[in-house]
C-alpha atoms as a PDB file:
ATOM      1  CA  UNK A   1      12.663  20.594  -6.347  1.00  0.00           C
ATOM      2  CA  UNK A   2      14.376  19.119  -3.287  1.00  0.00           C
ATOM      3  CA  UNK A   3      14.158  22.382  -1.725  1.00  0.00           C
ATOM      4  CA  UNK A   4      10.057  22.577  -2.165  1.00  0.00           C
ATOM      5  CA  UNK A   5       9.719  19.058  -1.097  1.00  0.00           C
ATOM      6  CA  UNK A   6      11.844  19.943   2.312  1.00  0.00           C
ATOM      7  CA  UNK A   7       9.213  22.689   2.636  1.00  0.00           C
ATOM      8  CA  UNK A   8       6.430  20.704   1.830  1.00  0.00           C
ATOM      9  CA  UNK A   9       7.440  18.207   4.437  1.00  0.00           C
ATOM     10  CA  UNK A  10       8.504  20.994   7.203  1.00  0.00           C
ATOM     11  CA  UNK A  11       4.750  22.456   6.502  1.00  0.00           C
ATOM     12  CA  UNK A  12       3.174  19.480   6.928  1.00  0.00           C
ATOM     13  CA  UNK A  13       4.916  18.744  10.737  1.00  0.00           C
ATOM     14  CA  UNK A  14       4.103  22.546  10.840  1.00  0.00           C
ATOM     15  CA  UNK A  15       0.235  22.486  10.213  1.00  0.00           C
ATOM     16  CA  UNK A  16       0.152  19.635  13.346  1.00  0.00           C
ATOM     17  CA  UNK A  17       1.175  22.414  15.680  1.00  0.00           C
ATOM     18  CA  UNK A  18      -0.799  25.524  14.515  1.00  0.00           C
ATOM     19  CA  UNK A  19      -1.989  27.498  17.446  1.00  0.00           C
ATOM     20  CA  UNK A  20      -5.805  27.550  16.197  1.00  0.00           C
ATOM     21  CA  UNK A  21      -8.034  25.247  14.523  1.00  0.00           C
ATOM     22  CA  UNK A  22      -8.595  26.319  11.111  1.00  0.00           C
ATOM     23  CA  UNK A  23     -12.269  26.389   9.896  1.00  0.00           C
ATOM     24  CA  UNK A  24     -13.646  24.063   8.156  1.00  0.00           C
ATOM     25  CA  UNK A  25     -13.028  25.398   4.732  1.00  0.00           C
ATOM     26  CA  UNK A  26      -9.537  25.976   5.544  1.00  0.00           C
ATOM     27  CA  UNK A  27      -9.073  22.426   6.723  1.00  0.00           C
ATOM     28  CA  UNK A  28     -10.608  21.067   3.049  1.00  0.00           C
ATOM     29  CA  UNK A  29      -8.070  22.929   1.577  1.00  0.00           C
ATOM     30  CA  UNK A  30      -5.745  22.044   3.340  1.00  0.00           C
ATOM     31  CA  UNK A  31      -6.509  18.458   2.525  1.00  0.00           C
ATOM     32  CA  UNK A  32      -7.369  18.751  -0.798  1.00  0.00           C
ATOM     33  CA  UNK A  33      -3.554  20.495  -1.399  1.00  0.00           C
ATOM     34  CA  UNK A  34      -2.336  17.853   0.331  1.00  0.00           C
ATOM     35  CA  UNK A  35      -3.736  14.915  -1.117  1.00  0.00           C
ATOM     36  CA  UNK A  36      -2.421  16.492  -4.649  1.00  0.00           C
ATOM     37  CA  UNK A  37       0.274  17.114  -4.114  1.00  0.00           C
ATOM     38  CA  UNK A  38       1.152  13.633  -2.973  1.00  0.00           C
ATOM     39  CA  UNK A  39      -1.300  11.359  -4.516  1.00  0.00           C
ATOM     40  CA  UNK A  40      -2.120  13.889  -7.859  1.00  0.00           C
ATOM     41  CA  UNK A  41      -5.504  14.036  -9.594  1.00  0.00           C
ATOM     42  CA  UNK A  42      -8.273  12.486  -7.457  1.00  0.00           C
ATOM     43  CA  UNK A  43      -9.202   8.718  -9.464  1.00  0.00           C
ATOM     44  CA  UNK A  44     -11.410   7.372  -6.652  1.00  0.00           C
ATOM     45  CA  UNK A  45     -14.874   6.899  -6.431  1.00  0.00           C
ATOM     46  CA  UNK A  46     -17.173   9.442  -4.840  1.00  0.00           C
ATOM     47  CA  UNK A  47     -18.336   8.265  -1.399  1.00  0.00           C
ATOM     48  CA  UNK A  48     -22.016   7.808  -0.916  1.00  0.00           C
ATOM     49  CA  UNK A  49     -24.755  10.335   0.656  1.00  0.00           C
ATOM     50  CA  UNK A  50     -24.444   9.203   4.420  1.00  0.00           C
ATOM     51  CA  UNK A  51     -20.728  10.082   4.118  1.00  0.00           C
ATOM     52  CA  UNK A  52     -21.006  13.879   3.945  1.00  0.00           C
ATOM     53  CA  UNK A  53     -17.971  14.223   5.024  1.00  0.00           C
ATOM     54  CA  UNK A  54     -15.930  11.873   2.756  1.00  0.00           C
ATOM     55  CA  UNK A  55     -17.767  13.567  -0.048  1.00  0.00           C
ATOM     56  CA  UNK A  56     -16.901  17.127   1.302  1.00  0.00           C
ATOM     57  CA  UNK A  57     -12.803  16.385   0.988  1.00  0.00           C
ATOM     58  CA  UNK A  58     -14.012  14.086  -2.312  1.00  0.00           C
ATOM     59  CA  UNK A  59     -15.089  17.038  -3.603  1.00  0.00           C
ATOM     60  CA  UNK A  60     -12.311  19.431  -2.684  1.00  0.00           C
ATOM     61  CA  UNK A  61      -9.681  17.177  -3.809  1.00  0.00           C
ATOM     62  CA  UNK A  62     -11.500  16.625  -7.100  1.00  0.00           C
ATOM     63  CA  UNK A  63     -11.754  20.731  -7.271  1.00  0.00           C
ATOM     64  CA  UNK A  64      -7.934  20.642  -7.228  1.00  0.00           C
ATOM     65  CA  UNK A  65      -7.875  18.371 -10.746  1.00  0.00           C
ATOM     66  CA  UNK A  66      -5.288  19.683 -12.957  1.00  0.00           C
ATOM     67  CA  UNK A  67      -2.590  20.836 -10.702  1.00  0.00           C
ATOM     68  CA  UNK A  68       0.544  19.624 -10.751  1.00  0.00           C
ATOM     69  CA  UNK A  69       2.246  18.024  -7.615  1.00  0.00           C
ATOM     70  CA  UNK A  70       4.771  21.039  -7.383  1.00  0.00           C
ATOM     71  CA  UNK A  71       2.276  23.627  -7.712  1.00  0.00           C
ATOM     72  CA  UNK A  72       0.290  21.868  -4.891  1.00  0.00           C
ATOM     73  CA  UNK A  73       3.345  21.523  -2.531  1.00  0.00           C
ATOM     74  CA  UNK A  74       3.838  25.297  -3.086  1.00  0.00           C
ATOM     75  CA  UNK A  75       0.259  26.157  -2.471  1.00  0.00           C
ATOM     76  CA  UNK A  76      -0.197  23.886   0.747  1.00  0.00           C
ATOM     77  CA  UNK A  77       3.336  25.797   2.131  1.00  0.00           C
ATOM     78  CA  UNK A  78       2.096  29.039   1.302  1.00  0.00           C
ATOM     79  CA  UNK A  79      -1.629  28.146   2.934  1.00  0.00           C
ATOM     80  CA  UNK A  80       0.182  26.507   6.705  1.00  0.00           C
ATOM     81  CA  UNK A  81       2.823  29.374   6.417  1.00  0.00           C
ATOM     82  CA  UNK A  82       0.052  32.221   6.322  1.00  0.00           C
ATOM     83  CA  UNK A  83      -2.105  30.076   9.013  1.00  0.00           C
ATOM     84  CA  UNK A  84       1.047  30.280  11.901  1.00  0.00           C
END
């Protein structure tokens, strides 16, 4: 476990430094894993119709319901390790 969060922690410093911008998909991933894996399942209330982007990483962190913090973490290091 303390190994995982280490990684977790080095990809996170690690996806502030990649040498391209990931699309946009990629980047709600990226964000939904994230948000997971360190808040868990999404509780808060959908944002509104002006805020389509809000509602974009709403909706991919909601899409990620389910998965546990650890499986998350894993995910979110495999995803920034196969982006560098």
């Amino acid at each position: 476990m303390a190994d995982l969060k280490a990684e977790f922690e080095a990809a996170v410093a690690g996806s502030k430094s990649l040498t391209e911008r990931p699309d946009n998909a990629t980047l709600l991933k990226i964000y939904a894993l994230y948000k997971q894996a360190t808040a868990g399942d999404n509780t808060e209330k959908k944002p509104g119709f002006g805020d389509m982007v809000g509602r974009a990483k709403w909706d991919a962190w909601n899409g990620m319901k389910g998965t546990s913090n650890n499986d998350a973490m894993q995910q979110y290091v495999d995803l920034i390790k196969s982006l560098s």
